[in-house]
PDB file of N, CA and C in Angstrom:
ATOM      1  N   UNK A   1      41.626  -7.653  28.324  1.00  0.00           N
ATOM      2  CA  UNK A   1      41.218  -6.692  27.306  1.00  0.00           C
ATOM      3  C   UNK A   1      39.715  -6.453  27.453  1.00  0.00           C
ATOM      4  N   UNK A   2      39.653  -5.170  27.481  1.00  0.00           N
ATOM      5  CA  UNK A   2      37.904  -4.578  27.502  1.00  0.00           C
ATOM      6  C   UNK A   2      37.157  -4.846  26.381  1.00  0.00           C
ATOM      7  N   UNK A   3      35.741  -4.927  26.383  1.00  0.00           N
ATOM      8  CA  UNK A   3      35.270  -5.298  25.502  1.00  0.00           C
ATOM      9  C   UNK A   3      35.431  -4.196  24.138  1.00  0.00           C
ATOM     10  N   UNK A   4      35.120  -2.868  24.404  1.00  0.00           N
ATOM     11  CA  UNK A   4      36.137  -1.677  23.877  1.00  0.00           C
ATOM     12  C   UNK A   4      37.069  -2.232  22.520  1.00  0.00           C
ATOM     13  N   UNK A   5      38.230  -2.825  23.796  1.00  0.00           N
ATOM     14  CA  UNK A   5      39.532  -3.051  23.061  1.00  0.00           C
ATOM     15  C   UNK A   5      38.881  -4.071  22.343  1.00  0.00           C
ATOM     16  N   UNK A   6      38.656  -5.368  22.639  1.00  0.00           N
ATOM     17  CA  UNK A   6      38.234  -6.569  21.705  1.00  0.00           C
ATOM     18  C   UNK A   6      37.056  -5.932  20.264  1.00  0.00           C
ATOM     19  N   UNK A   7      36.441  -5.032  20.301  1.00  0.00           N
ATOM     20  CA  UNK A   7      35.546  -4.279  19.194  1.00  0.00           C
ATOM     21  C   UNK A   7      37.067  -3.790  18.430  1.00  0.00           C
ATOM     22  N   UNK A   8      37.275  -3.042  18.802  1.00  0.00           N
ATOM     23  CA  UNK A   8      38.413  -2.161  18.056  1.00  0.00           C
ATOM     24  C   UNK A   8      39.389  -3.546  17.139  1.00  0.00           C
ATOM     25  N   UNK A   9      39.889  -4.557  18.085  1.00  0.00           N
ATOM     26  CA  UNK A   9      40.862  -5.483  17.437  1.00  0.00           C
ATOM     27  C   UNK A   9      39.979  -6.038  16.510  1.00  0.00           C
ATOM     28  N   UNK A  10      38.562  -6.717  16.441  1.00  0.00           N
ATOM     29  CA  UNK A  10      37.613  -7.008  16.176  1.00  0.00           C
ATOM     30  C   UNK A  10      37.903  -6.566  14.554  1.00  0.00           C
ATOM     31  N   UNK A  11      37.677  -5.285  14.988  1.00  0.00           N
ATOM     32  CA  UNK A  11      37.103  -4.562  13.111  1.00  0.00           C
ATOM     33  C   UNK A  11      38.696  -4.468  12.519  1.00  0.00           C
ATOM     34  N   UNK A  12      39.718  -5.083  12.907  1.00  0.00           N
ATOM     35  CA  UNK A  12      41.187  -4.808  12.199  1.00  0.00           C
ATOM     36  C   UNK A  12      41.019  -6.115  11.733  1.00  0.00           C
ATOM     37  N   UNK A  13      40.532  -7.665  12.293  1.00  0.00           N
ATOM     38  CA  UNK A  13      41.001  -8.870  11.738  1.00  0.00           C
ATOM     39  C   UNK A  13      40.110  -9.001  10.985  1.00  0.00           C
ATOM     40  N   UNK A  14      38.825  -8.186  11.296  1.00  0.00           N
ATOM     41  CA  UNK A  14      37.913  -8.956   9.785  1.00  0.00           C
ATOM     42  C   UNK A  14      38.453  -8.785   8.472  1.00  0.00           C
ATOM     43  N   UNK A  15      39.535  -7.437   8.134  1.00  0.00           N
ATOM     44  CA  UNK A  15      39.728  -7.467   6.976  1.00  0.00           C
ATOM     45  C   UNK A  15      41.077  -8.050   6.453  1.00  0.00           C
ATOM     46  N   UNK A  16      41.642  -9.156   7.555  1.00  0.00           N
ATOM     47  CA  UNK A  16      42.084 -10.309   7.010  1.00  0.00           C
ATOM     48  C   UNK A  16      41.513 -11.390   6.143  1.00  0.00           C
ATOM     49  N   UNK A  17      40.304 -11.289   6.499  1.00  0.00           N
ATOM     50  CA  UNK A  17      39.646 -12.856   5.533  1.00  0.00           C
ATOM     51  C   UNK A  17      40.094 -13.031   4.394  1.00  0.00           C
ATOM     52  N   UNK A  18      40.258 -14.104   3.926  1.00  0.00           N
ATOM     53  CA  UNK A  18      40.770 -14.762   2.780  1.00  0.00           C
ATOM     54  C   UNK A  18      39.277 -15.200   1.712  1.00  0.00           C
ATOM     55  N   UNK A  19      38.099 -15.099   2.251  1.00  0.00           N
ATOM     56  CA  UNK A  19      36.947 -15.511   1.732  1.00  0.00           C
ATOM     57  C   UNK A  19      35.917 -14.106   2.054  1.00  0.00           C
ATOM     58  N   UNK A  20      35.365 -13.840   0.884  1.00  0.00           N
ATOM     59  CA  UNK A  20      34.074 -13.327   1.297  1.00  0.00           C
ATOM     60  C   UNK A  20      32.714 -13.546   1.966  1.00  0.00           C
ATOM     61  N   UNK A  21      32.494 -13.075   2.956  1.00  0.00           N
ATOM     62  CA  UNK A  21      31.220 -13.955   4.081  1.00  0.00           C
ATOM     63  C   UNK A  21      29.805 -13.798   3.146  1.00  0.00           C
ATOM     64  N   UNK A  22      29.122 -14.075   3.118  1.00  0.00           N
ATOM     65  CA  UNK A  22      28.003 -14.016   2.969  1.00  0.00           C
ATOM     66  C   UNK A  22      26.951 -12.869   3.044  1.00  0.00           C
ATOM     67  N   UNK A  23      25.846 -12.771   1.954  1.00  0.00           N
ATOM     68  CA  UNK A  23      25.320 -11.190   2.117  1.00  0.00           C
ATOM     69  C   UNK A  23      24.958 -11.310   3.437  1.00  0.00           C
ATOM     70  N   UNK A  24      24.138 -12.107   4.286  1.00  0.00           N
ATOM     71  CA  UNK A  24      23.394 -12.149   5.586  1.00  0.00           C
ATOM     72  C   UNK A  24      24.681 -12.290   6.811  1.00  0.00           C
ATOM     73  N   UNK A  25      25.847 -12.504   6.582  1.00  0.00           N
ATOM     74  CA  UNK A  25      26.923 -12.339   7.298  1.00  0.00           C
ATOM     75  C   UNK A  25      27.414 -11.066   7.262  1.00  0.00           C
ATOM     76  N   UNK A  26      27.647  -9.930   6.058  1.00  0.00           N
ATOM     77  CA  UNK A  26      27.613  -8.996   6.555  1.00  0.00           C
ATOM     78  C   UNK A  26      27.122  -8.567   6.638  1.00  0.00           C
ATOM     79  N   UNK A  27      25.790  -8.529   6.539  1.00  0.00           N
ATOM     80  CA  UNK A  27      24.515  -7.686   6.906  1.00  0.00           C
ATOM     81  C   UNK A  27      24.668  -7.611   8.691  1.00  0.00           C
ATOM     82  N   UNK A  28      24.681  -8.664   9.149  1.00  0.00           N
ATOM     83  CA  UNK A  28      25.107  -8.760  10.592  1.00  0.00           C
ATOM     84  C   UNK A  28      26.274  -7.699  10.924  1.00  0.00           C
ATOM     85  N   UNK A  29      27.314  -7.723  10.157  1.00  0.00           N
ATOM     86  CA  UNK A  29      28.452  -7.264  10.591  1.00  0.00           C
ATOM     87  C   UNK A  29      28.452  -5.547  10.628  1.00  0.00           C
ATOM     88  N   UNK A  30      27.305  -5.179   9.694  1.00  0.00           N
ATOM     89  CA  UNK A  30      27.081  -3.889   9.349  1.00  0.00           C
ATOM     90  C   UNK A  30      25.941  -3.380  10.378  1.00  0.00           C
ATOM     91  N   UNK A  31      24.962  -4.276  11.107  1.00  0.00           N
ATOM     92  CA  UNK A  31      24.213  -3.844  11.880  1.00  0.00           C
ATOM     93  C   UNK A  31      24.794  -3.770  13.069  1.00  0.00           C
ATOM     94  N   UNK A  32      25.507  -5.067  13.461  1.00  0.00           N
ATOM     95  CA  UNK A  32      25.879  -4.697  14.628  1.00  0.00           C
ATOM     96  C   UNK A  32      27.065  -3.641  15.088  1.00  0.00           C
ATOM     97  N   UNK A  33      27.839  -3.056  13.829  1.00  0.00           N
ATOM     98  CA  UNK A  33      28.973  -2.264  14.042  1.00  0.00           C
ATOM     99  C   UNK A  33      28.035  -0.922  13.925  1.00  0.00           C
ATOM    100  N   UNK A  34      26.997  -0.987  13.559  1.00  0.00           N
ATOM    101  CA  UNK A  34      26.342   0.573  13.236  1.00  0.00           C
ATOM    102  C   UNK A  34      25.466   0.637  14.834  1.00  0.00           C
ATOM    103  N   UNK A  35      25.209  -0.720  15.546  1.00  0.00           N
ATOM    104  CA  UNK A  35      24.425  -0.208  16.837  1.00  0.00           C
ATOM    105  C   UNK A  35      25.518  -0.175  17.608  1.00  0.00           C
ATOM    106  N   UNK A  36      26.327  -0.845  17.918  1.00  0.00           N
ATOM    107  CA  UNK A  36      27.555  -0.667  18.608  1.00  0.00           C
ATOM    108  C   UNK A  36      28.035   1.170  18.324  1.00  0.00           C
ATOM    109  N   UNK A  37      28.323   1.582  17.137  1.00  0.00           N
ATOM    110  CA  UNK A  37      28.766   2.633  17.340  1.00  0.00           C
ATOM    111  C   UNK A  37      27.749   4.198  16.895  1.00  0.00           C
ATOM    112  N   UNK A  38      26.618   4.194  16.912  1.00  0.00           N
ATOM    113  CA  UNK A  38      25.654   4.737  16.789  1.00  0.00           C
ATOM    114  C   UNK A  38      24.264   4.529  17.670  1.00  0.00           C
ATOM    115  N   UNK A  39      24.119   3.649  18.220  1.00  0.00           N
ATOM    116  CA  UNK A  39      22.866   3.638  18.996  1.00  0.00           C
ATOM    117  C   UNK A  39      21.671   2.788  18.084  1.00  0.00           C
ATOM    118  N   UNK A  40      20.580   2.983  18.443  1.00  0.00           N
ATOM    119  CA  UNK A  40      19.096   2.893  17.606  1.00  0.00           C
ATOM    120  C   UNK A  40      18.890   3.405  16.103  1.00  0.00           C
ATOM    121  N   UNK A  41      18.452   2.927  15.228  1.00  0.00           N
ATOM    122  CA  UNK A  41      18.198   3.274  13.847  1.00  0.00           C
ATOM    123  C   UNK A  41      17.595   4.593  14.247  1.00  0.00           C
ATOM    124  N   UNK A  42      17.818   5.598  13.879  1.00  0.00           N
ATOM    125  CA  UNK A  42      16.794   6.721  13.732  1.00  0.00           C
ATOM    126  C   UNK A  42      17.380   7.859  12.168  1.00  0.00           C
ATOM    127  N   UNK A  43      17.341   6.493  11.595  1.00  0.00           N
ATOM    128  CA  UNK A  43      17.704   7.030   9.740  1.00  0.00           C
ATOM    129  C   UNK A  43      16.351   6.955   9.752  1.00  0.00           C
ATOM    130  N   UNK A  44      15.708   7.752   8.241  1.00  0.00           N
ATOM    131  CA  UNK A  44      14.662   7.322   8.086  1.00  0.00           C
ATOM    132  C   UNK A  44      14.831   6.400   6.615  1.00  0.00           C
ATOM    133  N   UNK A  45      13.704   5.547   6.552  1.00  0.00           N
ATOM    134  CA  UNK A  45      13.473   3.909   5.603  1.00  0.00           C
ATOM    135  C   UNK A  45      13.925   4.667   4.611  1.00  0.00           C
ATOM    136  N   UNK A  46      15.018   3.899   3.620  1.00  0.00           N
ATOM    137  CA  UNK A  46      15.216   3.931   2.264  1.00  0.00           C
ATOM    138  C   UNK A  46      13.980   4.079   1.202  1.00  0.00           C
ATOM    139  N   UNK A  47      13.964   3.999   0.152  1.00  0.00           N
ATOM    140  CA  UNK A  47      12.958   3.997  -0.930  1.00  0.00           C
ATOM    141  C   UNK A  47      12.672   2.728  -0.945  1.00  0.00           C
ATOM    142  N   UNK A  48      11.522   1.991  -1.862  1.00  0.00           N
ATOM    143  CA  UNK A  48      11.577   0.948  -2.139  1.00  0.00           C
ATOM    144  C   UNK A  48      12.504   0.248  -3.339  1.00  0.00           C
ATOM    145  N   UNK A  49      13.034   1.684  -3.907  1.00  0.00           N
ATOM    146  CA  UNK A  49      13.760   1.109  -4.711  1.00  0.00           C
ATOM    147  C   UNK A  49      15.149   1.187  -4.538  1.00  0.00           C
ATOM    148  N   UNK A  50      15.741   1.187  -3.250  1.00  0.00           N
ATOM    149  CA  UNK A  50      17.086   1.170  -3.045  1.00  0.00           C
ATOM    150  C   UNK A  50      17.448   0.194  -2.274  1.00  0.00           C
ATOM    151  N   UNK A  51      17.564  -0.915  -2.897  1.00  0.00           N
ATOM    152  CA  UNK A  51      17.224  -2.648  -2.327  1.00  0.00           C
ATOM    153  C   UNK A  51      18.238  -2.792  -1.315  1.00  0.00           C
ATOM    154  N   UNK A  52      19.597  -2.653  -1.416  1.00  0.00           N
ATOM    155  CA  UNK A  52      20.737  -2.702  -0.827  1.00  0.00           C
ATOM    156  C   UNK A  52      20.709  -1.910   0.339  1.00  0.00           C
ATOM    157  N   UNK A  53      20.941  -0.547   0.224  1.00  0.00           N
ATOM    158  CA  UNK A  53      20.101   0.142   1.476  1.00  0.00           C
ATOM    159  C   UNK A  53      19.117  -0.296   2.712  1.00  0.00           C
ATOM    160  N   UNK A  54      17.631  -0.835   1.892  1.00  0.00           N
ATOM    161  CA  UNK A  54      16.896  -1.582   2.357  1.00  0.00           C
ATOM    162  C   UNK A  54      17.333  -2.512   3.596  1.00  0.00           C
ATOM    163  N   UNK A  55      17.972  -3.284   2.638  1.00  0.00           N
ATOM    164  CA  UNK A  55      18.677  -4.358   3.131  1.00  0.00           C
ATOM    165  C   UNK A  55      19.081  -4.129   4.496  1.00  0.00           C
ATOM    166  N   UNK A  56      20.227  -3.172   4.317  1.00  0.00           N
ATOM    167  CA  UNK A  56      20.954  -2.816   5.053  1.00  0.00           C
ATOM    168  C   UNK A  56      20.093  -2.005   6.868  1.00  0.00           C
ATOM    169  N   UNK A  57      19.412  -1.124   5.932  1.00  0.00           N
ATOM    170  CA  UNK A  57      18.481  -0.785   7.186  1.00  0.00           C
ATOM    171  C   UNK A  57      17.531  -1.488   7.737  1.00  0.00           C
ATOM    172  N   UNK A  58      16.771  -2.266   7.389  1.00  0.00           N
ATOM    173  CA  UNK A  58      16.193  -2.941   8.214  1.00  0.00           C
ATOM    174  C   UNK A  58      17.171  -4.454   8.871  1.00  0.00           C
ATOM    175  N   UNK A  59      18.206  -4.472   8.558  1.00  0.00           N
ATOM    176  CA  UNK A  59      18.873  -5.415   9.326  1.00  0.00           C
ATOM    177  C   UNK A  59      19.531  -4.712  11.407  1.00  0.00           C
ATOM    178  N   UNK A  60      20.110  -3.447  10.779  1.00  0.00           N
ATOM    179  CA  UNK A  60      20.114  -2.548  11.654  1.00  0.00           C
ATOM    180  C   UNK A  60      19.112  -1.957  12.245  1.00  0.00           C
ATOM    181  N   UNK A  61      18.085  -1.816  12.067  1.00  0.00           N
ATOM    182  CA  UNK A  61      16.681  -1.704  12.845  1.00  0.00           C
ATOM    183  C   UNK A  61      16.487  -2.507  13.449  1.00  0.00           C
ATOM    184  N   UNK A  62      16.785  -4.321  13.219  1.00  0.00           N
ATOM    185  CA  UNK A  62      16.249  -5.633  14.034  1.00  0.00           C
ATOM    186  C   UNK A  62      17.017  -5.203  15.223  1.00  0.00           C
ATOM    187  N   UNK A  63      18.218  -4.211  15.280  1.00  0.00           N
ATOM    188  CA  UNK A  63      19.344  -4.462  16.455  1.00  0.00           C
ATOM    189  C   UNK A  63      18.312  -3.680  17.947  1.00  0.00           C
ATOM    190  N   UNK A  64      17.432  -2.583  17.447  1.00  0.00           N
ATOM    191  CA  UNK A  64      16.728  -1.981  18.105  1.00  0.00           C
ATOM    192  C   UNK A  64      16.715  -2.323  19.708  1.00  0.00           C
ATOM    193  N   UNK A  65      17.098  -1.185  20.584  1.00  0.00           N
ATOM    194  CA  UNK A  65      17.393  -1.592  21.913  1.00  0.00           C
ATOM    195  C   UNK A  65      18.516  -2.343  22.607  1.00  0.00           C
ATOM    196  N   UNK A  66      19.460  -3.242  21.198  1.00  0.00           N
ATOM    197  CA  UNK A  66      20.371  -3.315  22.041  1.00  0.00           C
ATOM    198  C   UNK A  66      21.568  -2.570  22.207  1.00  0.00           C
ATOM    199  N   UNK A  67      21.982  -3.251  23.617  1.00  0.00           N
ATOM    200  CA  UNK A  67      23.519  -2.012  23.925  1.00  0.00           C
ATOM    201  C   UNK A  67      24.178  -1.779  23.284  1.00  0.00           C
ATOM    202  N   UNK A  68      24.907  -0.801  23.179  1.00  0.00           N
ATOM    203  CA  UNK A  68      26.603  -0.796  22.398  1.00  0.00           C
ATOM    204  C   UNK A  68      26.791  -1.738  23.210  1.00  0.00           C
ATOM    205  N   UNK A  69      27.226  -2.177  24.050  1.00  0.00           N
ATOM    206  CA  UNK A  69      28.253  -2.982  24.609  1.00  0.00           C
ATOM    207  C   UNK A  69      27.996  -4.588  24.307  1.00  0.00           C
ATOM    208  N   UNK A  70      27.066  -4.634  24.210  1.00  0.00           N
ATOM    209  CA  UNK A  70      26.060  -5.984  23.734  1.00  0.00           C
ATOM    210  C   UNK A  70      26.182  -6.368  22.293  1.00  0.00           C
ATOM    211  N   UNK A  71      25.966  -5.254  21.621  1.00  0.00           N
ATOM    212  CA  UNK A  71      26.599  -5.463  19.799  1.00  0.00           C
ATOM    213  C   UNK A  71      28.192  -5.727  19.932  1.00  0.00           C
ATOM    214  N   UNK A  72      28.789  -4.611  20.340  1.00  0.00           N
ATOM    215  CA  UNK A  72      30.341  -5.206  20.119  1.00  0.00           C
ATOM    216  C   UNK A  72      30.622  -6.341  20.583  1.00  0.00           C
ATOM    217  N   UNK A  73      29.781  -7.087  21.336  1.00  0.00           N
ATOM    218  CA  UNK A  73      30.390  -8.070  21.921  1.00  0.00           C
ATOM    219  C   UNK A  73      29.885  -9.259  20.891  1.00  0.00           C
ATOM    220  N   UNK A  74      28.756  -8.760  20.330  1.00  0.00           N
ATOM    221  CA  UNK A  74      28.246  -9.789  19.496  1.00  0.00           C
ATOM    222  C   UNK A  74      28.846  -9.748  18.199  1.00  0.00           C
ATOM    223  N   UNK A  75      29.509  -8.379  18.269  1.00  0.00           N
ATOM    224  CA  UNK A  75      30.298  -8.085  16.495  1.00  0.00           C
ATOM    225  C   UNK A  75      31.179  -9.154  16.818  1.00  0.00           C
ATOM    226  N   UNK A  76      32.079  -8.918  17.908  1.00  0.00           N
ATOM    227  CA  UNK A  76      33.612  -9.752  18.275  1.00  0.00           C
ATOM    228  C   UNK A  76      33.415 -11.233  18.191  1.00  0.00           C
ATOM    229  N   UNK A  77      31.742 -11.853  18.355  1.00  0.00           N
ATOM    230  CA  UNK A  77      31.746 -13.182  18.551  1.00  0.00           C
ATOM    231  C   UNK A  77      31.717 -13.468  16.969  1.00  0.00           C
ATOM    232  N   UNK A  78      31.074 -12.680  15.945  1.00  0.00           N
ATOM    233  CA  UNK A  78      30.606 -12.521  14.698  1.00  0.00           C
ATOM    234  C   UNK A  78      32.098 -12.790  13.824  1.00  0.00           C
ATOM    235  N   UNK A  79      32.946 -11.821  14.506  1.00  0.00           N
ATOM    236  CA  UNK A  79      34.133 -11.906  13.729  1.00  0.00           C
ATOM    237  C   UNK A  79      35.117 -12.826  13.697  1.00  0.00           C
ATOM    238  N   UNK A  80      35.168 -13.690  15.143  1.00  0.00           N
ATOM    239  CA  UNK A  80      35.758 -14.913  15.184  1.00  0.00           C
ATOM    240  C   UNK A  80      34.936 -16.145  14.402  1.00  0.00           C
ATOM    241  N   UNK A  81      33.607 -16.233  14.557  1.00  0.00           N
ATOM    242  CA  UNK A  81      33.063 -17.245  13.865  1.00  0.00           C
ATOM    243  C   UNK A  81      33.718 -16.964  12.057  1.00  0.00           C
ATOM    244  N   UNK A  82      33.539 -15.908  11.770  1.00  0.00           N
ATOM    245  CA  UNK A  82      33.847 -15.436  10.293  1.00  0.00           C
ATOM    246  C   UNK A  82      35.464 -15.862  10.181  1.00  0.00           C
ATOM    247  N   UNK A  83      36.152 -15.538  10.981  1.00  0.00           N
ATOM    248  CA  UNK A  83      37.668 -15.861  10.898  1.00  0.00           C
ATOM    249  C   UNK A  83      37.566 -17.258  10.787  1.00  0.00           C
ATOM    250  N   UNK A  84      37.013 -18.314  11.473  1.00  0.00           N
ATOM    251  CA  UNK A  84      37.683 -19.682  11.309  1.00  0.00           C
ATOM    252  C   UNK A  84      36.765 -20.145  10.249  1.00  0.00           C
ATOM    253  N   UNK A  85      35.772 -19.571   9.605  1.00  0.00           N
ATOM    254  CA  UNK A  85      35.141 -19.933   8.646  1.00  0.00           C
ATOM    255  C   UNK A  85      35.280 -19.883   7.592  1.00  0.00           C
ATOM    256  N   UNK A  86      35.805 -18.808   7.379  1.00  0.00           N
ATOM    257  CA  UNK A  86      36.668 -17.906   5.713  1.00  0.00           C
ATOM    258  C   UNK A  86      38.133 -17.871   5.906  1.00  0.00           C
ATOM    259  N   UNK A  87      38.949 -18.242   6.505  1.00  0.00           N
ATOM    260  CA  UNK A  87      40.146 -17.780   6.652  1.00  0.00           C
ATOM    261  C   UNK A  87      40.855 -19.243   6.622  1.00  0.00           C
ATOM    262  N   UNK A  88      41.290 -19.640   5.177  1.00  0.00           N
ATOM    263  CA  UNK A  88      41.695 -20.620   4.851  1.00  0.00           C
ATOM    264  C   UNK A  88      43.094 -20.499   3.946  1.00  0.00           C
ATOM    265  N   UNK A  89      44.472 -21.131   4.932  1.00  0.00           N
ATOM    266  CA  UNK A  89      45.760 -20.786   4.551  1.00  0.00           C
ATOM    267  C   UNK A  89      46.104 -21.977   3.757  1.00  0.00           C
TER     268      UNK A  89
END
């Protein structure tokens, strides 16, 4: 399976979890699925008063320069760590 395919299966099992990850866990999960499938931040900065946003964009800005192919691969490693971490039967 291509790394492609493993992104795609990737974003179907995360929303198995049985636990909610952590704000800084999905902050990860949201940067690296936004450089993976968008490229480089070129939003421009939230307000200062739109904290969440904030949040959100400058986590996706840290991704700066790396590949799509390099994020999905890091989403896919992201999403297995999250699976055996939260996913309690």
């Amino acid at each position: 399976m291509g790394y492609q395919e493993q992104f795609i299966a990737a974003q179907e099992k995360i929303k198995s979890l049985t636990e909610r990850p952590g704000n800084q866990e999905l902050l990860d999960l949201y940067a690296l699925y936004k450089q993976a499938t968008e490229g480089d931040n070129n939003t421009n900065e939230p307000g200062l008063f739109d904290v969440k946003e904030k949040f959100k964009w400058n986590q996706w800005n840290s991704k700066q320069g790396m590949t799509a192919e390099d994020a999905m691969r890091e989403y896919v490693l992201l999403v297995d760590t999250l699976l055996s971490k939260y996913n309690h039967s």
